[in-house]
Protein backbone atom coordinates (compact mmCIF):
# COMPACT_ATOMS: atom_id res chain seq x y z
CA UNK A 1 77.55 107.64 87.04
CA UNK A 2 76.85 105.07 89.83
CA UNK A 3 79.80 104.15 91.78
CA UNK A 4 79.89 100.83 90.41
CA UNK A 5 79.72 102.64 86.98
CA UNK A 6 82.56 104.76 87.95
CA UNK A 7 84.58 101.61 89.66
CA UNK A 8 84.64 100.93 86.09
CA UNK A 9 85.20 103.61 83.66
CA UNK A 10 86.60 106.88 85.01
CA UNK A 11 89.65 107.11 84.04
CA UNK A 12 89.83 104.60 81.34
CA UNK A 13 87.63 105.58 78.23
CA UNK A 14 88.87 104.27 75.32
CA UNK A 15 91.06 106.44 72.44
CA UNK A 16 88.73 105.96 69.52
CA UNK A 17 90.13 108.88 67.69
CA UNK A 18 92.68 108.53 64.48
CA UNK A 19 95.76 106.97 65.99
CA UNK A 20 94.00 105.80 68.74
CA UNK A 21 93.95 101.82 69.35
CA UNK A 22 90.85 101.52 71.08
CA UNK A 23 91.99 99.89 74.51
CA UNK A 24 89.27 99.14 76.75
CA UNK A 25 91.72 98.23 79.66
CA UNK A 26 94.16 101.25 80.14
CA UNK A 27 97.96 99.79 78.86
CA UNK A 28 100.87 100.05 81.15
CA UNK A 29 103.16 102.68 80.36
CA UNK A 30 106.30 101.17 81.12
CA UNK A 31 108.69 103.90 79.98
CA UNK A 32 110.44 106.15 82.14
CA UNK A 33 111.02 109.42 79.67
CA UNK A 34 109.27 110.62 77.02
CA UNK A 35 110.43 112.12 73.81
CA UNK A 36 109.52 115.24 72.38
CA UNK A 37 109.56 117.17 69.00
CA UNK A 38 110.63 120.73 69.90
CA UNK A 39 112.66 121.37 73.49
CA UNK A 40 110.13 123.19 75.65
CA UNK A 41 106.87 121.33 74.47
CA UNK A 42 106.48 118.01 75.84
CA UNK A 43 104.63 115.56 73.99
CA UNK A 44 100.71 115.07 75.63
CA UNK A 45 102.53 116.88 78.90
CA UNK A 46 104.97 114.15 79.56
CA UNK A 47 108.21 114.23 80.42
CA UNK A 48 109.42 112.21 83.38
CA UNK A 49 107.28 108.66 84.90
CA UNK A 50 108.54 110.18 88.27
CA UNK A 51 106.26 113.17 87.85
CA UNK A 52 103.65 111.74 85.45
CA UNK A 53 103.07 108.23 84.21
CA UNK A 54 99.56 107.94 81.91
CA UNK A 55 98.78 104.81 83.75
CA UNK A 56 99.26 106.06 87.12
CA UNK A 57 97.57 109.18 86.03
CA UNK A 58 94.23 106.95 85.25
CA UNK A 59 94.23 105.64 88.37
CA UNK A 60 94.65 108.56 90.05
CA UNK A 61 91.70 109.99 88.02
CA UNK A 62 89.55 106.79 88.83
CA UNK A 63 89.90 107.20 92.60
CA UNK A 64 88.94 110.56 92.81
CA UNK A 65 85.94 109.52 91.34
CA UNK A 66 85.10 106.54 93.68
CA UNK A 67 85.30 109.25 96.37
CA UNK A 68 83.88 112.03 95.00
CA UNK A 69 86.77 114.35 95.03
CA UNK A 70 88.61 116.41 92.40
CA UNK A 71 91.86 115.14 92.83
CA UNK A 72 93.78 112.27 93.76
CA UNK A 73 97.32 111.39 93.57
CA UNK A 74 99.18 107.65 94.71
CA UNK A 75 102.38 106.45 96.00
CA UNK A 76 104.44 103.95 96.71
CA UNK A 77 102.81 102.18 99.44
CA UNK A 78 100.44 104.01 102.28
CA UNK A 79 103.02 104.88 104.55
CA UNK A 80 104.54 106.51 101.57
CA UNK A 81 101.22 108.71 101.30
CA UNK A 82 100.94 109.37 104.79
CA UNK A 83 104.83 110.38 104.69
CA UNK A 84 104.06 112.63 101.81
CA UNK A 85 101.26 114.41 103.27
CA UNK A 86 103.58 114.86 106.49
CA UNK A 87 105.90 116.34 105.16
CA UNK A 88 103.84 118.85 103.00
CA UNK A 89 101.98 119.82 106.05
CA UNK A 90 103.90 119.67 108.62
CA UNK A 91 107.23 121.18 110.31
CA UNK A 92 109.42 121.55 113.42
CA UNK A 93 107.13 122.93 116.21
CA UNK A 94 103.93 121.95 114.83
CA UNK A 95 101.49 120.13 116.45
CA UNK A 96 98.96 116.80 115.58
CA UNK A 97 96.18 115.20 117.28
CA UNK A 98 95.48 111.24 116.30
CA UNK A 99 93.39 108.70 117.02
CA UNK A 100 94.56 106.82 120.08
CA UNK A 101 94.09 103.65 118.25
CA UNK A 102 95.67 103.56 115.13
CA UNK A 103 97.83 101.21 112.76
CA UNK A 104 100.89 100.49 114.14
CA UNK A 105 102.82 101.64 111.65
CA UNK A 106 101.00 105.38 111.30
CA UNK A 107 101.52 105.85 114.99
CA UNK A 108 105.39 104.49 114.46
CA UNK A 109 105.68 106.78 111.66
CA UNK A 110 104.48 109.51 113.86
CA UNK A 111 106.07 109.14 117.20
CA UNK A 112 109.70 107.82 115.70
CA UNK A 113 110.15 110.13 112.57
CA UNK A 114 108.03 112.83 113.12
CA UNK A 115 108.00 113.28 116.62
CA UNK A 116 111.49 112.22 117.97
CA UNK A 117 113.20 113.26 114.84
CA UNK A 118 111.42 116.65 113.87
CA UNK A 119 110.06 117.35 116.49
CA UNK A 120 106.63 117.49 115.63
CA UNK A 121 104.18 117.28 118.88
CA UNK A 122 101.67 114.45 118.66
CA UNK A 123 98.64 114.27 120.95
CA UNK A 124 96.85 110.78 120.70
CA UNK A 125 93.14 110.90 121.88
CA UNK A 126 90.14 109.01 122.09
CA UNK A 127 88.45 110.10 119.34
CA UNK A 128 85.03 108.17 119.79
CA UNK A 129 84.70 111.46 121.77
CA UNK A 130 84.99 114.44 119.27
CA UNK A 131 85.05 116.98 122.73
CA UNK A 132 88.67 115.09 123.84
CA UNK A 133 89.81 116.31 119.98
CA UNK A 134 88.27 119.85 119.93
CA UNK A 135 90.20 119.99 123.78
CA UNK A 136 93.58 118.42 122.02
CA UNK A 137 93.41 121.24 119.03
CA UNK A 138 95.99 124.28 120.30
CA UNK A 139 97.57 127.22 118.08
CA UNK A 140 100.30 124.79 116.92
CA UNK A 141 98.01 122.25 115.74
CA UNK A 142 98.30 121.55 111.60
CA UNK A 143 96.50 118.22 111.27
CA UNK A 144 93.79 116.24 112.89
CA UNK A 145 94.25 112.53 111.85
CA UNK A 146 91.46 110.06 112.45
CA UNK A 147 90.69 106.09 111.54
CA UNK A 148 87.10 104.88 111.29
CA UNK A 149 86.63 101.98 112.16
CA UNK A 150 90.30 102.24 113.93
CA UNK A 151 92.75 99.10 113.67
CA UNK A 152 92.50 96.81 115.40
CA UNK A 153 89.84 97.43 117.72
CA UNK A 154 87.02 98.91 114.90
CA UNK A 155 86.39 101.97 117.29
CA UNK A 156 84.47 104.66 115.18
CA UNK A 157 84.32 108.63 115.36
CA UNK A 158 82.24 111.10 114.06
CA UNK A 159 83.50 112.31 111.22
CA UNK A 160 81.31 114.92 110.63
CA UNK A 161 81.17 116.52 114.45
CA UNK A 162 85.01 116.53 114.53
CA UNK A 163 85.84 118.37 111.19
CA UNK A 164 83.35 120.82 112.08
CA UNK A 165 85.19 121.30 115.30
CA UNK A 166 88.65 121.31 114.00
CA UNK A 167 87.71 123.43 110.76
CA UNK A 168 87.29 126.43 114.10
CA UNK A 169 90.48 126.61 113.79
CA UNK A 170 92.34 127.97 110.87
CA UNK A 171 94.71 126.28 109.02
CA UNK A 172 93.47 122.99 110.40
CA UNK A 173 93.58 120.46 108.18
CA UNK A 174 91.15 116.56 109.02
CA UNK A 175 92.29 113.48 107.45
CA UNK A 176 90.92 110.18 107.52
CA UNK A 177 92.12 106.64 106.72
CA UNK A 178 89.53 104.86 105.10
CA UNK A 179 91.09 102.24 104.18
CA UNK A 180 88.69 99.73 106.16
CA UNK A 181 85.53 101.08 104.98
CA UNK A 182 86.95 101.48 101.25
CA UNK A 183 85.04 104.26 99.80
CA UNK A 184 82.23 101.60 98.81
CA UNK A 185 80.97 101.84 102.07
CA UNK A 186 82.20 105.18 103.33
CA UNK A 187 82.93 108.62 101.46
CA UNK A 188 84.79 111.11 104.30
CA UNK A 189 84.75 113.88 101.85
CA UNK A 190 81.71 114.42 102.27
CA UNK A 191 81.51 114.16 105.35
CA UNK A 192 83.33 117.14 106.36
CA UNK A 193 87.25 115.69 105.93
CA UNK A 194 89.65 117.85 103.61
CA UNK A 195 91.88 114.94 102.67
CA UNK A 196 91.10 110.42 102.56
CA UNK A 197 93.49 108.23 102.65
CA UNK A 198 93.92 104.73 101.59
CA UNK A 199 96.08 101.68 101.88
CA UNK A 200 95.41 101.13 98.26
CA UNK A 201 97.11 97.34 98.69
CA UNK A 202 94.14 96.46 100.64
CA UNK A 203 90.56 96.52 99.33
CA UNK A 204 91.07 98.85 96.09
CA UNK A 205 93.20 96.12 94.54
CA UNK A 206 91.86 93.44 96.42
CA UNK A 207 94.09 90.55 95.48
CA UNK A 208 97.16 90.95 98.20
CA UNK A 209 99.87 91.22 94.90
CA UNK A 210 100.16 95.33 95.13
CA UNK A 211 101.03 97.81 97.43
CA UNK A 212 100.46 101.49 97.33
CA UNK A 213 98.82 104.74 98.94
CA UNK A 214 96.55 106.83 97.83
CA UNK A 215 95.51 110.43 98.89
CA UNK A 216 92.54 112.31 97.57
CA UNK A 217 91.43 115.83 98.31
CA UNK A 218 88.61 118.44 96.84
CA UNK A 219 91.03 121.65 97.57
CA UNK A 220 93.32 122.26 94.93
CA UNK A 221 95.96 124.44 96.29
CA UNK A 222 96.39 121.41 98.60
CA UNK A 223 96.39 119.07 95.83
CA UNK A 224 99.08 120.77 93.97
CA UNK A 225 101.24 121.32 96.89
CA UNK A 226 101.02 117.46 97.27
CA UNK A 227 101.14 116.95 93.89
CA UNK A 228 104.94 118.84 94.66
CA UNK A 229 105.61 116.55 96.82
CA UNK A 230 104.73 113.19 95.17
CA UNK A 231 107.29 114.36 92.59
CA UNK A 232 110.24 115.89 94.33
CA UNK A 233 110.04 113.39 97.41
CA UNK A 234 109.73 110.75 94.90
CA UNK A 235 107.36 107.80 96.65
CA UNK A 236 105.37 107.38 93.65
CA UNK A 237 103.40 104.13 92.47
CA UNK A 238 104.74 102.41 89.68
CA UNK A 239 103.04 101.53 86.28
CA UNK A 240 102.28 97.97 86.49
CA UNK A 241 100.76 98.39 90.53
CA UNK A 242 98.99 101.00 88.86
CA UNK A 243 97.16 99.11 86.38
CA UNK A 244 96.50 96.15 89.13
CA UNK A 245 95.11 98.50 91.32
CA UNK A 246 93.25 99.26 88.30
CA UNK A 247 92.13 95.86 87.50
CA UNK A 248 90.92 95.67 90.86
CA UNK A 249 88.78 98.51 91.71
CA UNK A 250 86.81 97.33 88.85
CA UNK A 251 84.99 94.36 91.21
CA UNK A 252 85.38 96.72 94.39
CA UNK A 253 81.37 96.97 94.52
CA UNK A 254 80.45 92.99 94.32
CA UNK A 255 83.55 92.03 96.67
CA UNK A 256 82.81 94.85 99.22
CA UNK A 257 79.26 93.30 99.59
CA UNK A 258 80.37 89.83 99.78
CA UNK A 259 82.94 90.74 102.35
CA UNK A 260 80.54 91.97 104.24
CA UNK A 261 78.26 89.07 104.03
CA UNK A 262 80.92 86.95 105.05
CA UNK A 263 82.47 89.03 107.92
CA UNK A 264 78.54 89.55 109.38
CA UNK A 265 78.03 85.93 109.73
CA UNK A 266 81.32 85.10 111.17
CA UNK A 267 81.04 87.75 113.95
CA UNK A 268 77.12 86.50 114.55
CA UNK A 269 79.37 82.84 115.26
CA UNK A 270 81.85 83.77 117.36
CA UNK A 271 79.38 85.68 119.23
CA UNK A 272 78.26 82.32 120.21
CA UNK A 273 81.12 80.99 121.30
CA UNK A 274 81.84 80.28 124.91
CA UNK A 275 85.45 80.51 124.44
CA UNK A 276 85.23 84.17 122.88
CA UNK A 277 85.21 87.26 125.62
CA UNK A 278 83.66 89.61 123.21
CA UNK A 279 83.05 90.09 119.40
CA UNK A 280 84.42 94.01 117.76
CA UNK A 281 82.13 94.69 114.31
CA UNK A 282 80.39 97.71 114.08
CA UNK A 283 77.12 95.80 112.21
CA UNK A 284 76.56 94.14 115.21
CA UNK A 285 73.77 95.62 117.64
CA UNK A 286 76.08 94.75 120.45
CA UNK A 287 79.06 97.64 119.22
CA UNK A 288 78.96 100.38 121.24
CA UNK A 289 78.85 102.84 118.44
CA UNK A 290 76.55 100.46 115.62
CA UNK A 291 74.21 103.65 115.63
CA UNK A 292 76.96 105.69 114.40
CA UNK A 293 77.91 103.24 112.28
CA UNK A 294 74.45 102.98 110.45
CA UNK A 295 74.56 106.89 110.07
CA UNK A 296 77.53 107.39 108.59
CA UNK A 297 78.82 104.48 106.40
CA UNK A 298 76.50 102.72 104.09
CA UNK A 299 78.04 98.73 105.12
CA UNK A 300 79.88 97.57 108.04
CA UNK A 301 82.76 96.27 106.30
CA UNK A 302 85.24 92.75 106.16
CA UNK A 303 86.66 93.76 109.25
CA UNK A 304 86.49 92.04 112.46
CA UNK A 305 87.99 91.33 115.88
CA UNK A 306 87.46 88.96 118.95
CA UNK A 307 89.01 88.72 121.90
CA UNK A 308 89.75 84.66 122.78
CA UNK A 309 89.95 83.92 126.70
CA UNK A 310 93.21 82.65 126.53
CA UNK A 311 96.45 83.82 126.85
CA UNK A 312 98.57 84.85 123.80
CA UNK A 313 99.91 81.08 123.21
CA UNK A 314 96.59 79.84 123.18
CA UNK A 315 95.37 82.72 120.71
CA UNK A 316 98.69 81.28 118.81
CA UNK A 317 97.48 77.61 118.87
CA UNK A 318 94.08 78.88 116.97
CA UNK A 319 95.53 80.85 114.74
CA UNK A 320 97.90 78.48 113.57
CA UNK A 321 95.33 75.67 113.56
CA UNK A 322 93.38 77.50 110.61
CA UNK A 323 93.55 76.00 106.98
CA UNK A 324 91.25 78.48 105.11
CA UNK A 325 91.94 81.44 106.96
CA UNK A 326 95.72 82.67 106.09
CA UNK A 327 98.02 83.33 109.22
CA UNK A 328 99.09 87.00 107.60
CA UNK A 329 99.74 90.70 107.91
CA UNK A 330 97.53 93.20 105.98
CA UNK A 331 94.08 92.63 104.71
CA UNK A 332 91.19 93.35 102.01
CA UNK A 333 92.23 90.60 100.00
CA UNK A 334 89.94 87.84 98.67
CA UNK A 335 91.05 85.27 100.93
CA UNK A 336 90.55 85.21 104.35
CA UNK A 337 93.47 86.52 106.57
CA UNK A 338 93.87 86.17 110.28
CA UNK A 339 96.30 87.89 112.63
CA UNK A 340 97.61 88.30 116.43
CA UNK A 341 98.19 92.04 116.45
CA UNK A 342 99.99 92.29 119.70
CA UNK A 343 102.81 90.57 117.60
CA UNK A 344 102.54 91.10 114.75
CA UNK A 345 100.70 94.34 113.12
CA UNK A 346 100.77 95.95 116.60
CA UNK A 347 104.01 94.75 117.91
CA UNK A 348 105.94 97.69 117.50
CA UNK A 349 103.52 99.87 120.00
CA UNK A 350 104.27 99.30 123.45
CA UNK A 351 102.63 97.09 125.54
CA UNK A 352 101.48 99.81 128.04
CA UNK A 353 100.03 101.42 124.97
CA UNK A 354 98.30 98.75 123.93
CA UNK A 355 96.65 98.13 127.36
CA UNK A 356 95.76 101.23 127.67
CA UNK A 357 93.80 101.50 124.41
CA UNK A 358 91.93 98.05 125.16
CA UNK A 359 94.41 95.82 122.41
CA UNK A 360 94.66 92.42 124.63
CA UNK A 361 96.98 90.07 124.08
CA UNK A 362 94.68 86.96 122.76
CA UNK A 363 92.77 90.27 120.23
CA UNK A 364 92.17 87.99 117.02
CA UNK A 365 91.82 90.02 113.52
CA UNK A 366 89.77 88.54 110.65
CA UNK A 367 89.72 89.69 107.32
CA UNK A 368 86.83 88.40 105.74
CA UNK A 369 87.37 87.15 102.29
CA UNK A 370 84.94 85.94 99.73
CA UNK A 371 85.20 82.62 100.28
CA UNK A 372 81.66 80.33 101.23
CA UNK A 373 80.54 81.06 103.95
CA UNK A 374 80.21 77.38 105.46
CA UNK A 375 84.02 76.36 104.62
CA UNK A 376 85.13 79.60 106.74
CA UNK A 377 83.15 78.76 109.89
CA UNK A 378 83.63 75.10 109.74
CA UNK A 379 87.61 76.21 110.02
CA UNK A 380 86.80 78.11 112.99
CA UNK A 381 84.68 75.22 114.35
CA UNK A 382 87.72 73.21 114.61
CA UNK A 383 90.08 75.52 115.62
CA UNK A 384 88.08 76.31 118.41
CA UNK A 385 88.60 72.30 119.64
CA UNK A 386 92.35 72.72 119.25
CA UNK A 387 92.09 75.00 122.47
């Protein structure tokens, strides 16, 4: 199947046989036990919602698909996923090497539990070099965890050159976050990465009414020592975000390309702006890494960023002058969102931090819905005289 084929039907063919009822959309399976005839057979291999719900197991089956892995398993929210996979692959003494610019939250999650409270050694590095990883990589080292494009500031890395670097080393195990790209656009699997994960709240579902986290993987003792985890940890997804996500993944192909559409022609705008310093989207010539870009993902994406010249009350003024564009956290939704990350998604990392990885103060992120096109940049037309 195509992917838009698959967006559609793995994991939700009907039950035409006698009994069945023939649902084309897969029900939500709200109970949290399941009976059973004779005490150590359960019925269909159900027992508990907390280690297997059919719902959540369709969607699990359906992302797998969409990025061409044999397993996939989803949680609570993405934190909850990254937490998960933590914790099943990591322990006191061990060592990780990140992306210098990641989502605030992953790098909290990292440096506050992980780090100060397991003591788990985290090495952040600039990635867009796959040399200052390979250099990072020691004895201790478990995981290599990447974002591309990285968030805020859309920075890419080879995918490819670093797994091959990090797979030198035994035991080393690549993730990505491609939550951006959606797997629409970008497929780390196979690429080289032994595990993807997604924020599924964001373009999977599409609508901003669901979160979850998804993790998908091609190795299957990995999978089921995950799988482990999802159940005795206990961050799983629950039925009804299950079937949204569902619902949603359905139009993933038709909104990923009109998110693009829209996001390419607002960056081309602001590019023309005198007020704007410079304008972050990798399918513009102008990104630093747009050649990388064109090799390894098949789109560019919703995702921008510009940085305003103006301080961080005058980046507040446009922001909140916006009527179309929704002053909000998150993204992948099909309205427009826009959002000061040095306080707001990026507030908890420390200023020096964010200086040091480029994040200035008036940095403006755009989700791109699927609005028209002219509404969104006349909104940005007259923001622009507010300041």
């Amino acid at each position: 199947m195509k992917f838009e084929t698959r967006a559609i039907h793995a994991g939700e063919k009907p039950n035409l046989k006698e009994g069945g009822s023939g649902d084309v959309a897969k029900p939500i399976h709200l109970a949290s036990t399941y009976a059973r005839e004779k005490v150590d057979v359960p019925t269909a291999g159900y027992e508990y919602s907390r280690t297997d719900n059919p719902t959540r197991d369709a969607l699990q089956e359906r992302l797998a698909a969409l990025e061409n892995a044999r397993h996939g398993l989803v949680f609570a929210s993405g934190l909850g996923a990254e937490t998960s996979l933590f914790l099943t692959l990591l322990q006191n003494g061990d060592h990780v090497v990140a992306f210098d610019d990641l989502y605030g939250g992953t790098r909290r999650l990292m440096t506050r539990i992980f780090n100060e409270r397991f003591q788990v050694d985290v090495s952040f590095v600039d990635a867009r070099d796959a040399q200052q990883v390979a250099a990072a990589i020691n004895e201790r080292t478990k995981l290599v965890w990447l974002e591309t494009p990285t968030n805020p500031l859309l920075k890419l890395c080879d995918i490819k050159a670093i797994a091959e670097l990090a797979h030198r080393h035994p035991g080393v195990v690549v993730g990505v976050d491609n939550t951006f790209m959606s797997p629409y656009f970008q497929r780390p699997l196979d690429l080289g990465a032994d595990i993807v994960m997604h924020s599924t709240t964001k373009y999977l579902n599409g609508h901003s009414d669901s979160v979850g986290g998804a993790l998908m993987m091609n190795d299957s003792d990995l999978y089921a020592r995950l799988k482990f985890t999802q159940n005795a940890a206990g961050a799983i997804l629950s039925p009804f975000d299950s079937y949204m996500i569902l619902r949603g993944t359905k139009t993933l192909a038709v909104r990923m390309r009109q998110h693009q559409e829209n996001a390419l022609a607002i960056a081309r705008f602001l590019e023309k702006q005198s007020r704007v310093n410079r304008v972050i989207y990798p399918g513009l010539a102008s990104h630093p890494q747009y050649a990388l870009a064109c090799a390894q993902m098949s789109g560019f994406g919703g995702m921008l960023s510009f940085e305003l010249d103006s301080d961080v009350e005058g980046a507040k003024r446009f922001v909140e002058a916006l009527h179309y564009f929704a002053l909000a956290e998150s993204l992948g939704g099909v309205e427009s969102l826009i959002e000061l990350p040095a306080v707001m998604t990026h507030a908890s990392v420390p200023p020096e931090e964010r200086r040091k990885i480029g994040l200035a103060d008036g940095l403006i992120r755009i989700s791109a819905g699927i609005e028209h096109i002219d509404d969104l940049i006349e909104d940005l037309e007259q923001a622009f005289s507010k300041i």
